[in-house]
C-alpha atoms as a PDB file:
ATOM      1  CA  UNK A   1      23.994  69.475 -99.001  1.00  0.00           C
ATOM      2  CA  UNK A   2      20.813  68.171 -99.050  1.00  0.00           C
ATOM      3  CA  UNK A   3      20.503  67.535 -95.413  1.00  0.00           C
ATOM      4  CA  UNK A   4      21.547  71.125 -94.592  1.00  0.00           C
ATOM      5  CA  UNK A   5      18.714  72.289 -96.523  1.00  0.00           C
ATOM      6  CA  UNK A   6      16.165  70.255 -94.875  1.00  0.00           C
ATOM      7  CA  UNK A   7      17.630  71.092 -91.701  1.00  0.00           C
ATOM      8  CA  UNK A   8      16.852  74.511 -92.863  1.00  0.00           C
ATOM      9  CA  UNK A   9      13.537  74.030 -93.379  1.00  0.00           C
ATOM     10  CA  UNK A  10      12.242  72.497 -90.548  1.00  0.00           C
ATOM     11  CA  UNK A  11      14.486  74.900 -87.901  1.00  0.00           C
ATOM     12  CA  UNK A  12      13.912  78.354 -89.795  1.00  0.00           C
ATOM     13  CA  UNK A  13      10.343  78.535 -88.795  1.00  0.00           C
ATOM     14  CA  UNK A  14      11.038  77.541 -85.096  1.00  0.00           C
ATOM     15  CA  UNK A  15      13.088  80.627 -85.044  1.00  0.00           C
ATOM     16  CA  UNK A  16      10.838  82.644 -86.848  1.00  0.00           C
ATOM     17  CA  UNK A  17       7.940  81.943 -84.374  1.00  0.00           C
ATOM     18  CA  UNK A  18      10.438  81.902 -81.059  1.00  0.00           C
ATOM     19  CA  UNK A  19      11.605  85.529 -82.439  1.00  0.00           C
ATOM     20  CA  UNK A  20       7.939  86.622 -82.934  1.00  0.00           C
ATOM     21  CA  UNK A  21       6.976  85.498 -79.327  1.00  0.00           C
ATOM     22  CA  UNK A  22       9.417  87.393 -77.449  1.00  0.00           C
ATOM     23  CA  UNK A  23       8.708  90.505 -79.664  1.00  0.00           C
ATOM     24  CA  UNK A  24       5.074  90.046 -78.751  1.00  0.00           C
ATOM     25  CA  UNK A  25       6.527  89.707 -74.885  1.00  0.00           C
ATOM     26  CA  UNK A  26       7.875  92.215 -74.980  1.00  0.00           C
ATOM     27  CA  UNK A  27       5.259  94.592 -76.329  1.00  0.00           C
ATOM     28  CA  UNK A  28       2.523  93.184 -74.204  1.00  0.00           C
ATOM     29  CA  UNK A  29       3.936  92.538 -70.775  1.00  0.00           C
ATOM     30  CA  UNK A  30       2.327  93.235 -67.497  1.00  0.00           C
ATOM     31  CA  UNK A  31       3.592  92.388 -64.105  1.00  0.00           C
ATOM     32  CA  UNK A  32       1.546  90.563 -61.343  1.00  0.00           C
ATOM     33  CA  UNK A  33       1.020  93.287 -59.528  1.00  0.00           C
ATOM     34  CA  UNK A  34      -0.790  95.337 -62.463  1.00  0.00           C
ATOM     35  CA  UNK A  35      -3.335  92.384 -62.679  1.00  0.00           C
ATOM     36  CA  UNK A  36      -4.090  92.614 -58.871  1.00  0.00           C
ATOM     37  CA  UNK A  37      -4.354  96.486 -58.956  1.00  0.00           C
ATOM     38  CA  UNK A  38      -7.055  95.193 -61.895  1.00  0.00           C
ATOM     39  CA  UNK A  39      -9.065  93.246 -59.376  1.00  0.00           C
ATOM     40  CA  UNK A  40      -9.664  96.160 -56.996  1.00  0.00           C
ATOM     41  CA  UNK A  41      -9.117  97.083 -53.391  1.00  0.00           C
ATOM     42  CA  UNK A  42     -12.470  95.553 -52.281  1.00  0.00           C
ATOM     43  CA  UNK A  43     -11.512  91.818 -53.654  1.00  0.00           C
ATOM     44  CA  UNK A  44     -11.880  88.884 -50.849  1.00  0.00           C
ATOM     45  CA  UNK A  45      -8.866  86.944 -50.015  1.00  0.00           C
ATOM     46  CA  UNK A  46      -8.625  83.146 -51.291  1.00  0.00           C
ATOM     47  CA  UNK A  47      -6.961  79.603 -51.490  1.00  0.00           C
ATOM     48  CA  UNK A  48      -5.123  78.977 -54.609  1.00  0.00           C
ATOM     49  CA  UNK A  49      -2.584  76.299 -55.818  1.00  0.00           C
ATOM     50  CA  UNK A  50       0.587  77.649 -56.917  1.00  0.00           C
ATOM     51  CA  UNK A  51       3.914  75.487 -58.405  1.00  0.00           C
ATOM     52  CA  UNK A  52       2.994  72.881 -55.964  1.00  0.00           C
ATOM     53  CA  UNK A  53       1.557  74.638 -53.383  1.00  0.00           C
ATOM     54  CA  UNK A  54      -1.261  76.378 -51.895  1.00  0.00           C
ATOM     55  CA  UNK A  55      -0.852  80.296 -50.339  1.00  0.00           C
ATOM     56  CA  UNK A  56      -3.895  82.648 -49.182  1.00  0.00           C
ATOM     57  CA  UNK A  57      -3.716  84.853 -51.941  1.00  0.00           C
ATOM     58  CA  UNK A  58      -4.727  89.059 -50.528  1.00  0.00           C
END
């Protein structure tokens, strides 16, 4: 029994905190293309590095 309860104690707040973060996800969320509306029509293209690889981004 006493193992169950420790295992209790160190998983609960792991759940806790994983439950809280997709709440907050889920409240806050914004796509790509809402941060790039952000940046403006007049904004210069660029170089940047992207899972591995580089793209011209518009």
């Amino acid at each position: 029994m006493k193992a169950l309860e420790t295992f209790a104690i160190y998983v609960t707040p792991f759940l806790i905190l994983g439950a809280l973060a997709k709440l907050m996800m889920k409240r806050y969320a914004t796509d790509l293309t809402d941060v790039q509306s952000q940046a403006g029509q007049n904004r210069k293209a660029r170089r940047v590095f992207l899972l591995g690889g580089w793209r011209t981004e518009k």
